[in-house]
C-alpha atoms as a PDB file:
ATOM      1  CA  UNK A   1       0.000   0.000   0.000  1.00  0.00           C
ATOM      2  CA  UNK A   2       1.084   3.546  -0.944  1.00  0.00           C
ATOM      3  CA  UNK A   3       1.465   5.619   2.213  1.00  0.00           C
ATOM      4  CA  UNK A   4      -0.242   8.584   2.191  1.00  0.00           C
ATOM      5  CA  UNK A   5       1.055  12.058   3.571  1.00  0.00           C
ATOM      6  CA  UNK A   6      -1.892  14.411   5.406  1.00  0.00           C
ATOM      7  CA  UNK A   7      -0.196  18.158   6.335  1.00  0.00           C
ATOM      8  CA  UNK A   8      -2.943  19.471   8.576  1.00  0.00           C
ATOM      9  CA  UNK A   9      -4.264  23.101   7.884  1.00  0.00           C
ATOM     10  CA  UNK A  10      -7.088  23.124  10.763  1.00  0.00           C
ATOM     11  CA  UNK A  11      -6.827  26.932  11.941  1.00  0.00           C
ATOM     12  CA  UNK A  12      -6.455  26.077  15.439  1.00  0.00           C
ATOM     13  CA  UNK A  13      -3.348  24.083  14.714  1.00  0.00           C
ATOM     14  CA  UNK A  14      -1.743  26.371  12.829  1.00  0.00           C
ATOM     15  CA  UNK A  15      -2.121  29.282  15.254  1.00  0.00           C
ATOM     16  CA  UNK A  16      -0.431  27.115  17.848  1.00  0.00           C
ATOM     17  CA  UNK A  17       2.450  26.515  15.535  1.00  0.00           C
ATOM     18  CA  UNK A  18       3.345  30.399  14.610  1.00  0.00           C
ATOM     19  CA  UNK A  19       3.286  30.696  18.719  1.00  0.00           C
ATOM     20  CA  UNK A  20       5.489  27.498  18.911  1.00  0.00           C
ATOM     21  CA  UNK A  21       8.189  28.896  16.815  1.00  0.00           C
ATOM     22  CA  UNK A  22       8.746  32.058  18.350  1.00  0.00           C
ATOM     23  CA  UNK A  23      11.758  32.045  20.432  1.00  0.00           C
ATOM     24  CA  UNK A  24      10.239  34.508  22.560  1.00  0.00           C
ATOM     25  CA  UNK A  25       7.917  31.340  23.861  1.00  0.00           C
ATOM     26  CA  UNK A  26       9.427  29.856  27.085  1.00  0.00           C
ATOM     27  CA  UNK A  27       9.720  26.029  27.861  1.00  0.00           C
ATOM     28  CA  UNK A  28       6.775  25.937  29.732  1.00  0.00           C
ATOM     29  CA  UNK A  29       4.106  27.495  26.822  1.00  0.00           C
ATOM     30  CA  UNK A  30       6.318  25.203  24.791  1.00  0.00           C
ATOM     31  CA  UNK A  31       5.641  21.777  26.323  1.00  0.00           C
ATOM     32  CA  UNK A  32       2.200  22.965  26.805  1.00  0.00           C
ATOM     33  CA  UNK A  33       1.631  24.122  23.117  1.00  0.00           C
ATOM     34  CA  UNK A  34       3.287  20.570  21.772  1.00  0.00           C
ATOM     35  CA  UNK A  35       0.857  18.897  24.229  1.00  0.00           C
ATOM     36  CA  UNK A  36      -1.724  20.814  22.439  1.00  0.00           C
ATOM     37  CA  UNK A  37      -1.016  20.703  19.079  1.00  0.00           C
ATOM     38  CA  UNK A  38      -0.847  16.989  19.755  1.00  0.00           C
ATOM     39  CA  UNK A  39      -4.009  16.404  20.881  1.00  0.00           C
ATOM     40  CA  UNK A  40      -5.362  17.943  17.792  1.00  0.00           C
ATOM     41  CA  UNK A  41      -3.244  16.233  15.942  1.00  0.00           C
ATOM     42  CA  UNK A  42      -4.523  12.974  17.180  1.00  0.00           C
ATOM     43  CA  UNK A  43      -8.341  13.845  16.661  1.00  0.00           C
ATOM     44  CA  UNK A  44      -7.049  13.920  12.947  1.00  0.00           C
ATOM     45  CA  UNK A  45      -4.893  10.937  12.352  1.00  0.00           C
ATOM     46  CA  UNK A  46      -7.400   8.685  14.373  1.00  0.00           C
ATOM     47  CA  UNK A  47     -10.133   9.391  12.122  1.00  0.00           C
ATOM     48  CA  UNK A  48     -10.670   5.890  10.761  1.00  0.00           C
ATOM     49  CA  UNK A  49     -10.597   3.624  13.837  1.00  0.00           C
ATOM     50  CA  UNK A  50     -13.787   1.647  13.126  1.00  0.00           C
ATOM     51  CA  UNK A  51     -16.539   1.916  15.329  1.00  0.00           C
ATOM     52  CA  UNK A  52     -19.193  -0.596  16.407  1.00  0.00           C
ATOM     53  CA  UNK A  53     -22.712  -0.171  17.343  1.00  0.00           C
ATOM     54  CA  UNK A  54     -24.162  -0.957  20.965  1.00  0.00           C
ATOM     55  CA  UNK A  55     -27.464  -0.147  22.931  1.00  0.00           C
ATOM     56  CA  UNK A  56     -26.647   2.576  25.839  1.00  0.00           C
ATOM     57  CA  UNK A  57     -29.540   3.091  28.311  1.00  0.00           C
ATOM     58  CA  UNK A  58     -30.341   7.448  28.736  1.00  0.00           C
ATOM     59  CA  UNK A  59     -32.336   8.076  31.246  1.00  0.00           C
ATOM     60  CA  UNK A  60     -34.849   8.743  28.382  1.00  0.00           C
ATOM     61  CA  UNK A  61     -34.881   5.369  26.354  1.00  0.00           C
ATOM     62  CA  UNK A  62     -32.654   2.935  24.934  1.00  0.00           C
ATOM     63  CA  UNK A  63     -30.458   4.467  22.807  1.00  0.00           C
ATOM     64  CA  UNK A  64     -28.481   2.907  19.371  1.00  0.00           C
ATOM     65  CA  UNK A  65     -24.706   4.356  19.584  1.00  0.00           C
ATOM     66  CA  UNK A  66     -21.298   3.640  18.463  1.00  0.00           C
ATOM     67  CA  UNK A  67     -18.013   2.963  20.263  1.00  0.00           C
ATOM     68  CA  UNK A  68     -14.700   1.946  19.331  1.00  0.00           C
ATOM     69  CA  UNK A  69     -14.485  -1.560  18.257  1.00  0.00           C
ATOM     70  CA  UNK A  70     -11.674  -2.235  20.093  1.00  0.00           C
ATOM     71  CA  UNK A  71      -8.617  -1.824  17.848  1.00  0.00           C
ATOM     72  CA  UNK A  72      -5.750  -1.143  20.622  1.00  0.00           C
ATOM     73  CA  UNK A  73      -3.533   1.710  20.206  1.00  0.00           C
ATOM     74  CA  UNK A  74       0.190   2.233  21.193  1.00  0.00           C
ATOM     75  CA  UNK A  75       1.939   5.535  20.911  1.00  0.00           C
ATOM     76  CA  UNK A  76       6.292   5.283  20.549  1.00  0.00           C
ATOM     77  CA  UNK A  77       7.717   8.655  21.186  1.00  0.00           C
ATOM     78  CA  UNK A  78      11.155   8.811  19.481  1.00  0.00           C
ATOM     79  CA  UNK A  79      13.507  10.480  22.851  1.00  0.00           C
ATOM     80  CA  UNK A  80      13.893  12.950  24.183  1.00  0.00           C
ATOM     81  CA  UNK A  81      11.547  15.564  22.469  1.00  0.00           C
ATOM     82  CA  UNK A  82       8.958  12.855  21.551  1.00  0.00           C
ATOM     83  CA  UNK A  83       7.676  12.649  24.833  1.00  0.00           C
ATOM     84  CA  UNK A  84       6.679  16.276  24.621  1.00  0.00           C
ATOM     85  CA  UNK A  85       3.644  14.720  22.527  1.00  0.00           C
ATOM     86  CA  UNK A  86       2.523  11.922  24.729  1.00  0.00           C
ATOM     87  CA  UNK A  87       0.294  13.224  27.272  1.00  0.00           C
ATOM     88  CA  UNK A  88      -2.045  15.120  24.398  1.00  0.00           C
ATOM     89  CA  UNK A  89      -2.184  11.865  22.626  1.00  0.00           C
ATOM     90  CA  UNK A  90      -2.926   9.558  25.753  1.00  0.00           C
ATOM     91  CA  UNK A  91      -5.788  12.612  26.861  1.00  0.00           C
ATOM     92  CA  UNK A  92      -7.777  11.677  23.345  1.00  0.00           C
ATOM     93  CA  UNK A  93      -6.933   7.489  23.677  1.00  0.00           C
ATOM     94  CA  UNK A  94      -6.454   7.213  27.625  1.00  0.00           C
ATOM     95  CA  UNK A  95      -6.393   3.321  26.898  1.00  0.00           C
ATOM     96  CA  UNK A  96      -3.311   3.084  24.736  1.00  0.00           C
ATOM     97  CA  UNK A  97      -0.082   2.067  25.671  1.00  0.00           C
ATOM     98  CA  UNK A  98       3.363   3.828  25.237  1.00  0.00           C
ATOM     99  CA  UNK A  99       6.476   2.631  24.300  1.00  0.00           C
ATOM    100  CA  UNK A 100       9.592   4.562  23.611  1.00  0.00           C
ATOM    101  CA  UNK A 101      12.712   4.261  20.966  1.00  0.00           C
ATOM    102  CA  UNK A 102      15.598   6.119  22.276  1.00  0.00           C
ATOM    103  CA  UNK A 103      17.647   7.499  19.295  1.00  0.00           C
ATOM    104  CA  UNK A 104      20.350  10.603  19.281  1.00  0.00           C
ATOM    105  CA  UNK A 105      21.710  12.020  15.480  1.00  0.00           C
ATOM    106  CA  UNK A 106      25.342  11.807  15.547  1.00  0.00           C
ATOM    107  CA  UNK A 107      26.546  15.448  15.239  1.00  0.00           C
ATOM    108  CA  UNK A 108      29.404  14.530  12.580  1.00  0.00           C
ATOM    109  CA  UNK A 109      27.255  12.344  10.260  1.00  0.00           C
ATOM    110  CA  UNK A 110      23.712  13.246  11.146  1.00  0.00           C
ATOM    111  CA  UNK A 111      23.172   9.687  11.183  1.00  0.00           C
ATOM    112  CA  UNK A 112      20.672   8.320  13.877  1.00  0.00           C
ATOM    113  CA  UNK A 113      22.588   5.705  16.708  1.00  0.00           C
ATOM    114  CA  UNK A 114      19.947   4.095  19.048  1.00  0.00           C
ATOM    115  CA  UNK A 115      20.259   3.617  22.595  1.00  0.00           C
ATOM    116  CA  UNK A 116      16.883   2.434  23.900  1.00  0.00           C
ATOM    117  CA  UNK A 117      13.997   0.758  22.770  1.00  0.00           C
ATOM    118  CA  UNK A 118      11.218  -0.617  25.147  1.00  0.00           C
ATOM    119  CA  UNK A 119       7.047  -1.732  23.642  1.00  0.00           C
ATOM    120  CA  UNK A 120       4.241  -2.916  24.817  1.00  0.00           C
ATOM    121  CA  UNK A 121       4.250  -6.656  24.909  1.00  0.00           C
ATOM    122  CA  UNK A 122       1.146  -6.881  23.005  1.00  0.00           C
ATOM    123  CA  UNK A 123       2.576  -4.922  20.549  1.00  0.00           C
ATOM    124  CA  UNK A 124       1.484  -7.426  17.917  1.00  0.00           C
ATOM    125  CA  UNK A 125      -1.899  -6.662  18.657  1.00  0.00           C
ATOM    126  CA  UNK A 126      -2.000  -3.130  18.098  1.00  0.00           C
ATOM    127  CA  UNK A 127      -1.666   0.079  15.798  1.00  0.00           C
ATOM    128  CA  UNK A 128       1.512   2.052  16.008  1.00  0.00           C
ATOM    129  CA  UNK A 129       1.372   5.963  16.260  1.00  0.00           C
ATOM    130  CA  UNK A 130       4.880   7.124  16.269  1.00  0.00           C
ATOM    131  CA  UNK A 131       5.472  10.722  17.557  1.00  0.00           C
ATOM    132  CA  UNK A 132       8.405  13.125  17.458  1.00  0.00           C
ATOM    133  CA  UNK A 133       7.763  16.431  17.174  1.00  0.00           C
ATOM    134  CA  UNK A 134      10.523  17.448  14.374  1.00  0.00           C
ATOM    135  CA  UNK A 135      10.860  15.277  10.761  1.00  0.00           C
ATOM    136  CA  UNK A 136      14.022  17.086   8.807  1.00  0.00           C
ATOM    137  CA  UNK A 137      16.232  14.558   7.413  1.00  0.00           C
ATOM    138  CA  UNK A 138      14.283  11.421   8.251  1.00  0.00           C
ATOM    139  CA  UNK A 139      16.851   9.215   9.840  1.00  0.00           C
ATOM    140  CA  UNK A 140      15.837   8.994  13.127  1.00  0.00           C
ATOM    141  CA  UNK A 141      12.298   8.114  12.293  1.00  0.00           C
ATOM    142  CA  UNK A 142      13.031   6.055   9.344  1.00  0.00           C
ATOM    143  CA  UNK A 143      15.064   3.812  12.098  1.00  0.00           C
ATOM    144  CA  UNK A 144      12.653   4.083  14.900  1.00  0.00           C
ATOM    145  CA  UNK A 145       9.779   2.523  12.416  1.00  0.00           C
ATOM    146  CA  UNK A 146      12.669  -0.170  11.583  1.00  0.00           C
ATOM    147  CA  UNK A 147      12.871  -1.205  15.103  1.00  0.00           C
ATOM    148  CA  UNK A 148       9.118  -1.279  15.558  1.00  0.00           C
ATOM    149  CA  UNK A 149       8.379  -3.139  12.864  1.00  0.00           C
ATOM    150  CA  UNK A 150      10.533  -5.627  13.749  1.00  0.00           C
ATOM    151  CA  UNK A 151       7.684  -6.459  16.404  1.00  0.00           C
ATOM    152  CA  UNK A 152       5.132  -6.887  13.866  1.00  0.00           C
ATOM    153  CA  UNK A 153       2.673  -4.506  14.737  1.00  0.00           C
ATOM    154  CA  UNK A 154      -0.741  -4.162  12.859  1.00  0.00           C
ATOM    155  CA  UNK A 155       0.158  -0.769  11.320  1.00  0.00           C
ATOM    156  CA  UNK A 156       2.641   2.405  11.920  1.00  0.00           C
ATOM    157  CA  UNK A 157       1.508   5.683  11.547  1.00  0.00           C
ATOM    158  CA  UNK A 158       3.961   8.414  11.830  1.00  0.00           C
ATOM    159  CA  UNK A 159       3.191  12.259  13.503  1.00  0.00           C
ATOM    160  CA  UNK A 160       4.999  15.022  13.301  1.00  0.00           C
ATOM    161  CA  UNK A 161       4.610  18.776  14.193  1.00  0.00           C
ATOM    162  CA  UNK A 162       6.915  20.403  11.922  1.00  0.00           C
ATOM    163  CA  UNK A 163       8.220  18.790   8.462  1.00  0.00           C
ATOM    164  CA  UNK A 164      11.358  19.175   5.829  1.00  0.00           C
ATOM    165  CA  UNK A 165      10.520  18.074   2.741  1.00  0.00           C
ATOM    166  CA  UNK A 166      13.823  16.025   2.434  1.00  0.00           C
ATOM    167  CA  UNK A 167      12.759  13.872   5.616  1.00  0.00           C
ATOM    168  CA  UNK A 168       9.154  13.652   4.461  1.00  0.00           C
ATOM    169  CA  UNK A 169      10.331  12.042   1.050  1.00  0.00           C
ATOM    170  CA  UNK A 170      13.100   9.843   2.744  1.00  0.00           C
ATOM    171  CA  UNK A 171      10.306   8.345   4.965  1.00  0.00           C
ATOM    172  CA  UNK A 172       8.112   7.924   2.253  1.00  0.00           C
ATOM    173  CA  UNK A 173      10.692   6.010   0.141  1.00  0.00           C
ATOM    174  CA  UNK A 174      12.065   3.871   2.897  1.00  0.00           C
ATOM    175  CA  UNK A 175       8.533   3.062   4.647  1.00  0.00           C
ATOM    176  CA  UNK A 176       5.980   3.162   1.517  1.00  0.00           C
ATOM    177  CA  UNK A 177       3.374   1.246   3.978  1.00  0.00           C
ATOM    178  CA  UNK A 178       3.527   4.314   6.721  1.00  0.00           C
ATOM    179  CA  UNK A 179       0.629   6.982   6.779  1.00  0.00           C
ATOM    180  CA  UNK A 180       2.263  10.557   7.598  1.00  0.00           C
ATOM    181  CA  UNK A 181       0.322  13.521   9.526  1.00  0.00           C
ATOM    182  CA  UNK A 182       2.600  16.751   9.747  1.00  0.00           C
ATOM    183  CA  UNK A 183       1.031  19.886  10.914  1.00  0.00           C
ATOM    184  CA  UNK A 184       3.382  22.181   8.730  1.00  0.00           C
ATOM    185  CA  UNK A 185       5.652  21.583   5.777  1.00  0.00           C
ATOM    186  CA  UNK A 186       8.827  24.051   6.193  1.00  0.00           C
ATOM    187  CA  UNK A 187      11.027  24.776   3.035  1.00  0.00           C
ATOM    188  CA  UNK A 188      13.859  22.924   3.594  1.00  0.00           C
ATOM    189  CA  UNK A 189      17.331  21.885   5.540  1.00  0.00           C
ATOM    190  CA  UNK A 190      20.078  24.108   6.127  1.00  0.00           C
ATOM    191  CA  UNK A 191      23.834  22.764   5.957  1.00  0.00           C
ATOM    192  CA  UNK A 192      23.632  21.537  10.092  1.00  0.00           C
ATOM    193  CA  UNK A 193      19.867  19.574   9.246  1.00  0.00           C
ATOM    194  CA  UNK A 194      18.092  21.930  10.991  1.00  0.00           C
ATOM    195  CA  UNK A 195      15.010  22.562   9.320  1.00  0.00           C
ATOM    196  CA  UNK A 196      14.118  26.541   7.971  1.00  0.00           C
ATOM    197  CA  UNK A 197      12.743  28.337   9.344  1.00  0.00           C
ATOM    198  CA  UNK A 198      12.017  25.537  11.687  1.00  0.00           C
ATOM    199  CA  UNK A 199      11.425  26.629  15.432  1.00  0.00           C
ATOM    200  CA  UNK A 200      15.363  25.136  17.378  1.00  0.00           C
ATOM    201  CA  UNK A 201      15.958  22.261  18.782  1.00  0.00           C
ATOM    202  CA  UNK A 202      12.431  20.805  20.066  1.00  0.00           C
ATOM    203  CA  UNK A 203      13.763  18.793  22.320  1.00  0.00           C
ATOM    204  CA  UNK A 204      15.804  21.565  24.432  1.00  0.00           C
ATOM    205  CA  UNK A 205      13.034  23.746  24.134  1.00  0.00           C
ATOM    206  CA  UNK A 206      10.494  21.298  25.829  1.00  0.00           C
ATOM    207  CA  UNK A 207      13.291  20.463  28.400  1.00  0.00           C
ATOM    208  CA  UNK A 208      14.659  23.963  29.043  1.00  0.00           C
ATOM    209  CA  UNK A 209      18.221  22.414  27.906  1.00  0.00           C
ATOM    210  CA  UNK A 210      19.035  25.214  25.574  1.00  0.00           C
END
């Protein structure tokens, strides 16, 4: 299956994003912004879970409703600034699981080297939703879906806040099966891999490491 890139345009998200990349914004508006824009984010790339259909009792009558038909969700934050957009994902799917793939780029070859990886047991058994909040040359999640994958999940989706088009095609070409949602496209790398204009390093910014 082709995968399929969605850059969301929804006007709340993208008014959280031009306050996210000022550097005027301070760690904690930060964290709670990416918590934020994640949540929304969510609401968006969980849009075809299949529902079922079950009788709830209102205090007025018996009522024909839907609920989810049980497909189990695990969210895998790449580390560190991944986490940043786990607690607005768990507050729309409280009953999903979390997993995390600890990778760092190496400064000399941007390259990604992993140092931790820890999922769900079931992890068979249920849909992948990989988060990290920056996607500029793709290595890092390119090798974080690699690990995953090796644990045969049902499906990997892949979410991102902000987007380089050179990581966005890389990801595409290495993982043709994985569905991308990316809040904003930027217009490119610079000669470090930071992506312009970008808003820093996410992951000091969340942390107040800068």
């Amino acid at each position: 299956m082709e995968n399929q890139v969605f850059i969301m345009e929804h006007p709340l998200i993208q008014h959280k994003i031009s306050l996210l990349r000022d550097k005027a914004t301070g760690s904690k508006e930060f964290r709670e912004l990416i918590s934020e824009i994640s949540m929304l984010m969510c609401y968006e790339a969980t849009r075809d879970l299949p529902l079922k259909e079950v009788e709830i009792e209102t205090p007025v009558a018996v009522a024909k409703t839907k609920i989810l038909a049980g497909r189990k969700l695990a969210f895998v934050p790449i580390l560190r600034a991944g986490i940043g957009m786990v607690d607005g994902a768990i507050a729309m799917v409280p009953a999903a699981k979390v997993g995390h793939i600890g990778l760092y780029r190496d400064p000399e070859t941007l390259k990604p080297v992993e140092y931790y990886s820890k999922l769900p047991k079931d992890i068979k058994e249920r849909e992948v939703v990989v988060l990290d909040p920056m996607l500029a040359t793709g290595g890092s999640a390119i090798d974080a879906i690699s690990i995953i994958k090796k644990s045969n999940p049902k499906s990997i989706k892949f979410m991102c806040i902000i987007g380089a088009p050179e990581g966005i095609n890389a990801l595409k070409s290495a993982h043709t099966d994985v569905t991308i949602y990316c809040a904003a496209m930027d217009q490119k790398l610079n000669e470090h891999g930071y992506i312009v204009p970008g808003l820093g390093d996410a992951g000091d910014r969340i942390f107040g490491t800068e």
